[in-house]
Protein backbone atom coordinates (compact mmCIF):
# COMPACT_ATOMS: atom_id res chain seq x y z
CA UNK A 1 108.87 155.41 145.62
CA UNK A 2 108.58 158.61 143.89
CA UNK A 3 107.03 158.95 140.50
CA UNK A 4 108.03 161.22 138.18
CA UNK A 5 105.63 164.41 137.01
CA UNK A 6 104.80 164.42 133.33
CA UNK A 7 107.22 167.28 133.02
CA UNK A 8 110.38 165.43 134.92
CA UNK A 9 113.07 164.47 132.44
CA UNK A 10 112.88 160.31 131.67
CA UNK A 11 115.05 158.42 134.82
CA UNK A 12 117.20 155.90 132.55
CA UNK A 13 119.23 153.04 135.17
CA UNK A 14 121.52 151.26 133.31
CA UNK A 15 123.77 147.84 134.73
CA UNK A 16 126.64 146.85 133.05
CA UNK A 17 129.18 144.43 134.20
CA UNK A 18 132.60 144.97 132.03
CA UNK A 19 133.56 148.01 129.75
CA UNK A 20 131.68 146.64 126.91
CA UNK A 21 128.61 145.85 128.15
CA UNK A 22 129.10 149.62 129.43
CA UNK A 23 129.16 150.82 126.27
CA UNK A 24 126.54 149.10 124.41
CA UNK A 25 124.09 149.84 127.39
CA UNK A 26 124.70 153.01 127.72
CA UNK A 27 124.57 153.97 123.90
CA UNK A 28 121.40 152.11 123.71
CA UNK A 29 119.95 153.83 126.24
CA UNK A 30 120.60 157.16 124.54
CA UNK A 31 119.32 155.66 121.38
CA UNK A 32 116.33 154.57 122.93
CA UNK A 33 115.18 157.20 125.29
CA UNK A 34 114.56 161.25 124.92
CA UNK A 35 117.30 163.31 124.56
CA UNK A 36 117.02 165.01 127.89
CA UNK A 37 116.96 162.14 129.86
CA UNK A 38 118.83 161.72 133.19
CA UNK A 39 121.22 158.89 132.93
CA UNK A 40 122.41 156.67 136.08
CA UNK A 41 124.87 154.03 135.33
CA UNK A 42 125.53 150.75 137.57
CA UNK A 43 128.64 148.89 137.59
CA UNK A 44 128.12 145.17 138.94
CA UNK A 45 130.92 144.43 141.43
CA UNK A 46 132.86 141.74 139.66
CA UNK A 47 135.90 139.88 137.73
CA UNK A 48 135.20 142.70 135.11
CA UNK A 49 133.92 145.33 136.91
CA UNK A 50 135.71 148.10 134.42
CA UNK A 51 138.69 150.35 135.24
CA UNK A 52 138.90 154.17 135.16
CA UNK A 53 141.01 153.61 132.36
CA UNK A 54 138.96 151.51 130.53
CA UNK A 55 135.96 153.92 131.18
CA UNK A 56 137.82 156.34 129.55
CA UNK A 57 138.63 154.62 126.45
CA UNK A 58 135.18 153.96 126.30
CA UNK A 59 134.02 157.15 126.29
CA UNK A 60 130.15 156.79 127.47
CA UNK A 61 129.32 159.11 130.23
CA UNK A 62 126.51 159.10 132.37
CA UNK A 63 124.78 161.94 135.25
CA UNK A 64 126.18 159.57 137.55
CA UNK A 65 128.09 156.17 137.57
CA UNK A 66 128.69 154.07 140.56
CA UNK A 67 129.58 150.62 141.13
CA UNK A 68 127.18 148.30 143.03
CA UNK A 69 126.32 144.46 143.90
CA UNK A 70 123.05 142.84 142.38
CA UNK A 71 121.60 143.48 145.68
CA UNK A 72 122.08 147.21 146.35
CA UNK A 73 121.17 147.56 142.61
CA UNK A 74 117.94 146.22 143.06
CA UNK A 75 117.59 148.62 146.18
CA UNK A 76 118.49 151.32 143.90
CA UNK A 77 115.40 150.94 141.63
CA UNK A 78 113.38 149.90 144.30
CA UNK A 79 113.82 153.56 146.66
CA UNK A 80 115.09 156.17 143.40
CA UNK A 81 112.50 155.49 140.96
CA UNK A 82 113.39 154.80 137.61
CA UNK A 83 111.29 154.64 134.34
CA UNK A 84 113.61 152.80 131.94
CA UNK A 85 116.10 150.07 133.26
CA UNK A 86 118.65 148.68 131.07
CA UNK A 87 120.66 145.55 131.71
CA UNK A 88 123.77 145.33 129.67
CA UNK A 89 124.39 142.09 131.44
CA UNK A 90 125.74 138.15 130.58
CA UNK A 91 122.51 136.27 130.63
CA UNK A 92 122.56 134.60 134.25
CA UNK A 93 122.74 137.80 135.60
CA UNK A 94 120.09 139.34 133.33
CA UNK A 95 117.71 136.78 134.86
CA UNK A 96 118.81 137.25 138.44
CA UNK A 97 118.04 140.69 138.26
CA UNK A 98 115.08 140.12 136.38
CA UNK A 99 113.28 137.87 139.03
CA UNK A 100 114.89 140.03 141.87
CA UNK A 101 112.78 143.28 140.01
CA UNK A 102 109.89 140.77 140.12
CA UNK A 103 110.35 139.57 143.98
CA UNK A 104 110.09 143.83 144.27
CA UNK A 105 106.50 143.91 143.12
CA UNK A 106 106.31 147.62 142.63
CA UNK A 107 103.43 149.16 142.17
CA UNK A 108 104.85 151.88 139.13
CA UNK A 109 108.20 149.47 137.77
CA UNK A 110 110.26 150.34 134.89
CA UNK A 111 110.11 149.26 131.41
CA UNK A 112 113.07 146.56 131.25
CA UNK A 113 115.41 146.71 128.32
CA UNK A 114 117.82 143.91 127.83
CA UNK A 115 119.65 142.15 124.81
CA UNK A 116 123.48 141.68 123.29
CA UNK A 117 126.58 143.38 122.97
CA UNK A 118 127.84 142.37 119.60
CA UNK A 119 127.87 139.03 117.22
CA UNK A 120 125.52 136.27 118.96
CA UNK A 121 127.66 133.51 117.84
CA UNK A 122 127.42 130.80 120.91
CA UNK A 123 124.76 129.58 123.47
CA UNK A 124 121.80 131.28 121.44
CA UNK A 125 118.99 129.30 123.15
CA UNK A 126 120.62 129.61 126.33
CA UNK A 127 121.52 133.15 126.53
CA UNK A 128 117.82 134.26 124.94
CA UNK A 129 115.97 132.35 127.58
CA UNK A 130 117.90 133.69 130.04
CA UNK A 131 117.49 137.18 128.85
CA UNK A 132 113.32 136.02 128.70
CA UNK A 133 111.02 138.39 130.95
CA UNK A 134 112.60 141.88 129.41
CA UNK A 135 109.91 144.02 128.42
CA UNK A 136 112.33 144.71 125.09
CA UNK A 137 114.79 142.09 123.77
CA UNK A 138 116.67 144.30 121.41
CA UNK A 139 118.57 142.07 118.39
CA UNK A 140 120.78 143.76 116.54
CA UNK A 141 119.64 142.49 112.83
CA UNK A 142 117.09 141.33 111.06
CA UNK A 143 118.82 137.92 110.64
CA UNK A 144 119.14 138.12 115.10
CA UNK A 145 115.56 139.17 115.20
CA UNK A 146 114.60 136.08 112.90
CA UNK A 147 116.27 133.70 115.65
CA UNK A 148 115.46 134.98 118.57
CA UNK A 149 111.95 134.76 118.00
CA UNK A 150 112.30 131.52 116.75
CA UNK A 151 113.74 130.24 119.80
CA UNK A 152 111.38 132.13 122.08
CA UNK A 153 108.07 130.56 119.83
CA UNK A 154 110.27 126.74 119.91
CA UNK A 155 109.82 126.60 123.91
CA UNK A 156 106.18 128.31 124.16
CA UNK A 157 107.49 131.63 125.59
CA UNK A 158 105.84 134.93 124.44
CA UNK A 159 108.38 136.39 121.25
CA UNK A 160 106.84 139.71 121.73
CA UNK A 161 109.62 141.20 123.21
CA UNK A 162 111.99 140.87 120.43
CA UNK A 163 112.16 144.16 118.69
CA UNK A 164 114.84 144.67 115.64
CA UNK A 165 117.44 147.53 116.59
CA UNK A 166 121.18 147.32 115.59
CA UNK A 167 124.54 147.88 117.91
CA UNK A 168 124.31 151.41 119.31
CA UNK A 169 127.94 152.09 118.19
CA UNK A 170 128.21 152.51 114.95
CA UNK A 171 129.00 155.46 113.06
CA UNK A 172 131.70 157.47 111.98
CA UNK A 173 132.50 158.65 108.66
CA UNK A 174 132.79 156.48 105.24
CA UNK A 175 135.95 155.27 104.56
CA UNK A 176 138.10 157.14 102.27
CA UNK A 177 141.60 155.85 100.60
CA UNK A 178 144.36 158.83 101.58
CA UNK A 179 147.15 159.00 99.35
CA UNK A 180 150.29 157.79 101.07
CA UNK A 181 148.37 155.73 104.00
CA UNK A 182 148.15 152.09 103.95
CA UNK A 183 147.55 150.78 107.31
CA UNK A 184 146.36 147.55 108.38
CA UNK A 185 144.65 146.73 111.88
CA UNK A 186 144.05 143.70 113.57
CA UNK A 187 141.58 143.36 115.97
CA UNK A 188 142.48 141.24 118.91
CA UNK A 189 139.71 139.56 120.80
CA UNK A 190 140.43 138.43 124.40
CA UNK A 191 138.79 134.51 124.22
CA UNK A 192 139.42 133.81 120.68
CA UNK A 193 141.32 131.82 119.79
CA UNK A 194 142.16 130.72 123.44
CA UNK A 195 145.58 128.50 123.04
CA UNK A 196 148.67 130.04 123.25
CA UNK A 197 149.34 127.79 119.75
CA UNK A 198 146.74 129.75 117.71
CA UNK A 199 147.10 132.78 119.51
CA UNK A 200 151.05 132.87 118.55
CA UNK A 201 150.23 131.58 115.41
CA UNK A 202 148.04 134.81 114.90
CA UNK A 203 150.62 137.30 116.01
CA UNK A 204 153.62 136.07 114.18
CA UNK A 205 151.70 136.00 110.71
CA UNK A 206 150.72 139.62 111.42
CA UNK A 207 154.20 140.71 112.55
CA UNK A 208 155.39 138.47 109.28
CA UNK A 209 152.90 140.39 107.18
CA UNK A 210 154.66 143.95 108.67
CA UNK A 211 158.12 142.75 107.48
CA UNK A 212 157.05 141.85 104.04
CA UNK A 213 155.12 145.20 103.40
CA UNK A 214 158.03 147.73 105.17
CA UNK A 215 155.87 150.22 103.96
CA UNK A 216 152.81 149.52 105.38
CA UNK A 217 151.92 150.31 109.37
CA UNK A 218 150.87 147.92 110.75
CA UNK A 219 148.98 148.17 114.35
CA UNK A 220 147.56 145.39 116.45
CA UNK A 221 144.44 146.67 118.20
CA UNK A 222 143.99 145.43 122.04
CA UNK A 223 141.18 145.50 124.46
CA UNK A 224 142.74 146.02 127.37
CA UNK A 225 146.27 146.18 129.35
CA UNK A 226 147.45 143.10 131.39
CA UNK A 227 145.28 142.82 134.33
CA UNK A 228 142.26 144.05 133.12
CA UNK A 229 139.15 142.50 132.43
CA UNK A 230 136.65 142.85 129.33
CA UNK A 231 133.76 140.93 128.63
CA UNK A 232 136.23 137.66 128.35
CA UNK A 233 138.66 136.16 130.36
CA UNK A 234 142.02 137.02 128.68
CA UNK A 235 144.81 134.50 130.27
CA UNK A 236 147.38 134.99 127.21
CA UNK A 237 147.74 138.77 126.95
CA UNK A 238 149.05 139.81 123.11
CA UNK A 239 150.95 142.02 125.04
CA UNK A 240 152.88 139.19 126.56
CA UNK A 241 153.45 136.50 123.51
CA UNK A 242 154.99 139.88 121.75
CA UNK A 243 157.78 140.11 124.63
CA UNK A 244 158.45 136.69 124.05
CA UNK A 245 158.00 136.38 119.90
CA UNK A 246 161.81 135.64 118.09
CA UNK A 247 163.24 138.07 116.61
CA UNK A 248 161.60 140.94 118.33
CA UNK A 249 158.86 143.24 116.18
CA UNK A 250 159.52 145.22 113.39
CA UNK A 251 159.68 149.13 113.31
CA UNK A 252 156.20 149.23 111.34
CA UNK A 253 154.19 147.06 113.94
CA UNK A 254 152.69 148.67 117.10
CA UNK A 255 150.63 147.56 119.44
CA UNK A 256 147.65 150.62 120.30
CA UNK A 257 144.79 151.01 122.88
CA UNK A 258 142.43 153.83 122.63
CA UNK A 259 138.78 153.85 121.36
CA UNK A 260 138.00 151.73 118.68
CA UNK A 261 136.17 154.59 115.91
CA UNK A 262 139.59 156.44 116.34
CA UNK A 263 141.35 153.71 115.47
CA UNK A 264 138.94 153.01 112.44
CA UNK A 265 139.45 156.61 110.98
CA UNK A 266 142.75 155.62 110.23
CA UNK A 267 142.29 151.94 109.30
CA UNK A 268 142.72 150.85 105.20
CA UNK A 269 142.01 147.10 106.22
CA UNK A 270 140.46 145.81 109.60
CA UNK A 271 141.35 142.03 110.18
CA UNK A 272 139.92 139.74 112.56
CA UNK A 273 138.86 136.27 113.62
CA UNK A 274 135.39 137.18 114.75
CA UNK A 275 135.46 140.55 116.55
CA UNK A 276 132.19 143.08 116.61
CA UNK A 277 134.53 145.58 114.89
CA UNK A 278 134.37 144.01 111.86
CA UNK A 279 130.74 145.07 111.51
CA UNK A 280 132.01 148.52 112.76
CA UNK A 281 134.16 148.58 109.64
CA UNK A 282 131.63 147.43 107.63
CA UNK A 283 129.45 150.01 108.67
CA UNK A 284 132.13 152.57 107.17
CA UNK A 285 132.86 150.53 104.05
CA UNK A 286 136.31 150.22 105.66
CA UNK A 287 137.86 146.20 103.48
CA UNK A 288 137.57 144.09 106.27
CA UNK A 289 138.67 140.70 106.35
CA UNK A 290 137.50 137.63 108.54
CA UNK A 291 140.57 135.21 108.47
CA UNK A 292 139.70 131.46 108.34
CA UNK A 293 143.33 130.35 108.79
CA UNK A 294 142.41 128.53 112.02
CA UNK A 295 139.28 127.11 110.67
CA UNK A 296 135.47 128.50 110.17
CA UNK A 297 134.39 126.89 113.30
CA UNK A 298 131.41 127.68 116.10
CA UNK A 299 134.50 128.10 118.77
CA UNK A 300 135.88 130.76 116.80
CA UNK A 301 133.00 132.37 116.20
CA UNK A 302 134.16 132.99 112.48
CA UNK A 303 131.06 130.60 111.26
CA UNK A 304 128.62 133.51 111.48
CA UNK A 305 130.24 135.18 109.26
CA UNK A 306 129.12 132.43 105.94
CA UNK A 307 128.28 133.89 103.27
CA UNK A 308 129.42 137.36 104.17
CA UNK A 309 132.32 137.17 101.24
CA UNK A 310 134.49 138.17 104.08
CA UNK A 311 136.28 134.82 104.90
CA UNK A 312 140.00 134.92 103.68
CA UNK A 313 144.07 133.72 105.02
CA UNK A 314 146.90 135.16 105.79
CA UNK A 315 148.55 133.79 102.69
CA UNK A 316 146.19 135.75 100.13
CA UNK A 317 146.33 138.91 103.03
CA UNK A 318 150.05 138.94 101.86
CA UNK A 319 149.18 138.57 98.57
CA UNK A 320 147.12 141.74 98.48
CA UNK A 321 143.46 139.89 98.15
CA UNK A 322 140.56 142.11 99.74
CA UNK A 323 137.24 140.45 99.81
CA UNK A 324 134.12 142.15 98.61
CA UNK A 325 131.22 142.06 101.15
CA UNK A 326 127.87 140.43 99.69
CA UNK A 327 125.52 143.45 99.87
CA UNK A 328 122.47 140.86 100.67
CA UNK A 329 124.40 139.85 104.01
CA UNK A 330 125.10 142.86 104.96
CA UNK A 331 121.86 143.97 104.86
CA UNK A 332 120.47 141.06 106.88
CA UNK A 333 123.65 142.20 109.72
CA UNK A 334 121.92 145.58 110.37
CA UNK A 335 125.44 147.25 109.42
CA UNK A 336 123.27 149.37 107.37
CA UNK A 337 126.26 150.89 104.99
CA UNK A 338 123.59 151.72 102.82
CA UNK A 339 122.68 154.71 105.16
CA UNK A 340 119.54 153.40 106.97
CA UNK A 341 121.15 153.32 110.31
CA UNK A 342 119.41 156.57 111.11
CA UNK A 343 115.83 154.98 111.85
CA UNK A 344 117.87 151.73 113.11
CA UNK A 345 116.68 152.78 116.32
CA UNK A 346 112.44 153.68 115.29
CA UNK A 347 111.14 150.27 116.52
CA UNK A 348 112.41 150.45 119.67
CA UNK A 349 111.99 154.12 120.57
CA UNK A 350 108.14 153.37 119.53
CA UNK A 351 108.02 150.39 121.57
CA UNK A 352 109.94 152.23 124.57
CA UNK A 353 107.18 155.06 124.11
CA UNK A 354 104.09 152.64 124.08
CA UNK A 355 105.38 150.82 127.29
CA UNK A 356 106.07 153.92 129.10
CA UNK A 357 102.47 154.81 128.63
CA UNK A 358 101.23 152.28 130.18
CA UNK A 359 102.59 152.81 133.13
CA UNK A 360 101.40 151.58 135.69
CA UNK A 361 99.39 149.23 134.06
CA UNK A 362 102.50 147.00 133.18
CA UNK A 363 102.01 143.48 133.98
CA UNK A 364 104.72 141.70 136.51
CA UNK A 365 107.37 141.06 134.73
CA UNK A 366 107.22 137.15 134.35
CA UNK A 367 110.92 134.97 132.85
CA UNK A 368 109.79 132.11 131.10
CA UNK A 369 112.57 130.36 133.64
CA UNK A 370 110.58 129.60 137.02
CA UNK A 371 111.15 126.97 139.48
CA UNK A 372 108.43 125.31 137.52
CA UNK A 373 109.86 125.44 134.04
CA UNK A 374 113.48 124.65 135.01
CA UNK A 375 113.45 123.89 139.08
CA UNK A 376 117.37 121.96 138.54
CA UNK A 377 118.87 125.52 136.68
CA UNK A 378 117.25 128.24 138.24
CA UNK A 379 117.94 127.89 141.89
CA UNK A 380 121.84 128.33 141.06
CA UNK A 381 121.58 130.91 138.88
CA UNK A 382 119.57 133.21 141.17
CA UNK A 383 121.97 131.91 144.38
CA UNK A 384 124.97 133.68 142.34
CA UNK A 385 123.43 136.55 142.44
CA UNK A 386 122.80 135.54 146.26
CA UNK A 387 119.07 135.95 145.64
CA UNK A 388 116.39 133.24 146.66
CA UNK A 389 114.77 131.26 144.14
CA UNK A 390 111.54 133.32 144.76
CA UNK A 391 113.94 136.28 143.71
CA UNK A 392 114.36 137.72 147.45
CA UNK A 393 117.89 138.04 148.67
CA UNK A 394 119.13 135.21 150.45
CA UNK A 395 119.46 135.71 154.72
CA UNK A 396 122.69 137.64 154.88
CA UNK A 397 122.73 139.17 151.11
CA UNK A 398 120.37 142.35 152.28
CA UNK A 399 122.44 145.23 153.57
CA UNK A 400 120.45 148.22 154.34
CA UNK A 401 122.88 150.66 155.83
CA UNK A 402 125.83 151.24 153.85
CA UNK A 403 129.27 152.28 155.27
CA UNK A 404 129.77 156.07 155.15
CA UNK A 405 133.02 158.05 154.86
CA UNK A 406 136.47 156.21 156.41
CA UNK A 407 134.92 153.02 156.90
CA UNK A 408 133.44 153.24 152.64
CA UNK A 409 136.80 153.96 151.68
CA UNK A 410 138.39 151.55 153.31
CA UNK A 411 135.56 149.04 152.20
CA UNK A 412 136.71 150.22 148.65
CA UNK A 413 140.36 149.71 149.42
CA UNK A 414 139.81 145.98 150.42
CA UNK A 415 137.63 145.36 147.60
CA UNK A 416 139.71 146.54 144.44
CA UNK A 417 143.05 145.28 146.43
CA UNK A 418 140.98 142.02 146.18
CA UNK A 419 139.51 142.42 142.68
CA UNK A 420 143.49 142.64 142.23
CA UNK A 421 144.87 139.37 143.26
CA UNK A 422 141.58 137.32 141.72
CA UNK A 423 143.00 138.99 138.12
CA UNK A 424 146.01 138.23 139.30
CA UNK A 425 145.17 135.04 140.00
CA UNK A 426 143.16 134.17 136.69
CA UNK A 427 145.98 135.25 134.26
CA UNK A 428 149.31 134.67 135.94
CA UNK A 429 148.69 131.44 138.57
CA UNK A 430 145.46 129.66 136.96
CA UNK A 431 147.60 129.16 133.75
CA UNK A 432 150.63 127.46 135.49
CA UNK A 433 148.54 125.30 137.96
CA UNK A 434 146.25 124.20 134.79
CA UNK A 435 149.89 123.54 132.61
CA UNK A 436 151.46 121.44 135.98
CA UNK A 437 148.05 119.68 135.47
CA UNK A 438 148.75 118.62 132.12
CA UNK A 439 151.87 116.83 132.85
């Protein structure tokens, strides 16, 4: 493996498996790293592996961006050198590829960089340990920091990793009332609620709350079109309960795409259930409301919001309440609206630096998961990823010679026609088998 000259730009790697993942990895990896850094970005094969559309919308760009499995990724860092390695993954496969860089035993490896895309709401313990062996565990807040070393210090495992940051994307400018705009946004989420009940419920008191303000616009904010994938699985598309809702939608109700800080320059109230944007809004002072009108429960995700100020209904939406944030929380959230976003970022970049010089000095990188620690969870884990529990690939997984020209297009062909029918699959057959089940 080549290493880089003191004078070579920094080789950043990052591995993302959906759109947003994409985004927060990449965007921390700017944050993070010197500006003239050469960026490679790695697409795991997958239920989510993002579209060109929804690359787009995302609008993160890298030197060079190609999709790849777990095991050609690892063969990636392994022959093309990288210094900094970023995995913008869901935990299971952050500590696949974790013990698979291990299993490499390189001789000059690359400081790893993990942590989370937005609100850590669920599976805390679970998703930290599994995100255990990063050289950096980034955490978004102070409040994330707080946990995250508390769970790491609970189970013996070294908390050094932790290192306070914030989410990469925020920004824009500070909100600003403009006479004759009133628009409210809602933003949709693809997991939460799940039902088709609650998630009906949701869009009829938003299309209600159109018809009783005429005058307001009213836009309904959605991830992605029917048959993509985000982070979540999304089985009951908004797109689809609107084609179906009585009565049909009002003139001042759209439904809009696009990137979600254009959106928010036009945005007078953001409303969701639990959605990162929320903290985007924040960010820009933007009145944001967290509805409650399904409950403040751990499902929803809506519970880490307590004590934010933010929790209100429908009912006193269409009365004209707007909650007041409590400064305190917000402060503890890392939304920094009090202009301290701009050294959000210090900690890490220091601790980024620091590792980099000791290169390549840097011990192997060691998951508190092992086949000691947790010999029933591991094993499966790593086989997902078709790697051994030692890390190595399993006997068939290893490909060295990839297919060139006609026969890599055609590979391509059979793989997205296939990506395809499993969406198709998940949102349009899963539902009706799992209904006929309920019968």
């Amino acid at each position: 493996m080549d290493v880089p000259s003191s004078t070579s730009p920094l080789r950043v790697a990052v591995l993302a498996d959906s759109d947003t993942r994409w985004k927060w990895g990449a965007l921390t990896a700017r944050r993070i790293s010197e500006d003239e850094a050469e960026l490679t970005g790695f697409l795991l094969r997958g239920r989510a592996t993002p579209t060109a559309r929804q690359l787009a919308e995302v609008g993160v760009t890298a030197d060079e961006l190609r999709e790849v499995t777990g095991g050609e990724f690892l063969r990636a860092i392994r022959d093309e050198g990288y210094d900094l390695v970023v995995l913008a993954l869901v935990g299971g496969a952050v500590q696949a590829m974790l013990h698979g860089l291990a299993a490499l035993r390189l001789p000059h490896r690359p400081v790893l960089v993990t942590g989370y895309v937005g609100v850590v709401y669920e599976k805390l313990a679970d998703g930290l340990l599994l995100r255990h062996g990063a050289d950096i565990v980034l955490a978004n807040s102070r409040h994330d920091a707080d946990r995250f070393r508390a769970v790491y210090e609970g189970v013996g495992a070294d908390a050094s990793a932790v290192t306070e940051a914030a989410l990469p994307f925020l920004g824009g400018a500070p909100y600003e009332q403009k006479e004759g705009r009133d628009t409210v946004v809602f933003a949709a989420q693809p997991s939460v609620p799940e039902s088709r009940a609650d998630r009906t419920y949701l869009l009829r008191r938003l299309v209600e709350h159109a018809r009783l303000h005429p005058g307001r616009e009213v836009l309904l904010k959605l991830r992605s079109k029917p048959g993509e994938h985000t982070t979540h699985l999304e089985e009951l598309p908004y797109q689809k309960l609107a084609d179906k809702l009585p009565g049909g939608l009002p003139g001042n109700f759209r439904l809009v795409y696009g990137h979600m800080g254009e959106v928010l320059d036009r945005t007078d109230l953001l409303v969701t259930v639990s959605s990162t944007a929320a903290l985007e809004a924040l960010h820009r002072r933007i009145p944001t409301v967290v509805l409650s009108d399904l409950g403040v429960r751990e499902a929803l995700g809506n519970h880490h919001f307590l004590g934010s100020g933010l929790l209100a209904s429908w009912d006193q939406l269409d009365a004209g309440h707007r909650p007041q944030p409590d400064e305190e929380w917000l402060a503890r959230q890392g939304v920094a609206a009090d202009g301290t976003y701009a050294s959000a970022f210090d900690e890490a970049r220091k601790r980024v630096a620091e590792l980099l010089g000791r290169r390549p000095e840097l011990p192997p990188v060691a998951p508190y998961y092992t086949t000691t620690t947790a010999p029933g969870y591991l094993p499966g884990i790593l086989a997902r990823h078709h790697l051994a529990a030692d890390g190595t690939p399993l006997p068939g997984a290893a490909v060295e010679n990839e297919p060139t020209g006609v026969r890599r297009l055609v590979r391509d062909a059979v793989r997205g026609a296939a990506r395809g029918a499993y969406r198709h699959g998940v949102q349009r057959i899963a539902p009706v088998i799992r209904r006929m089940g309920a019968l």
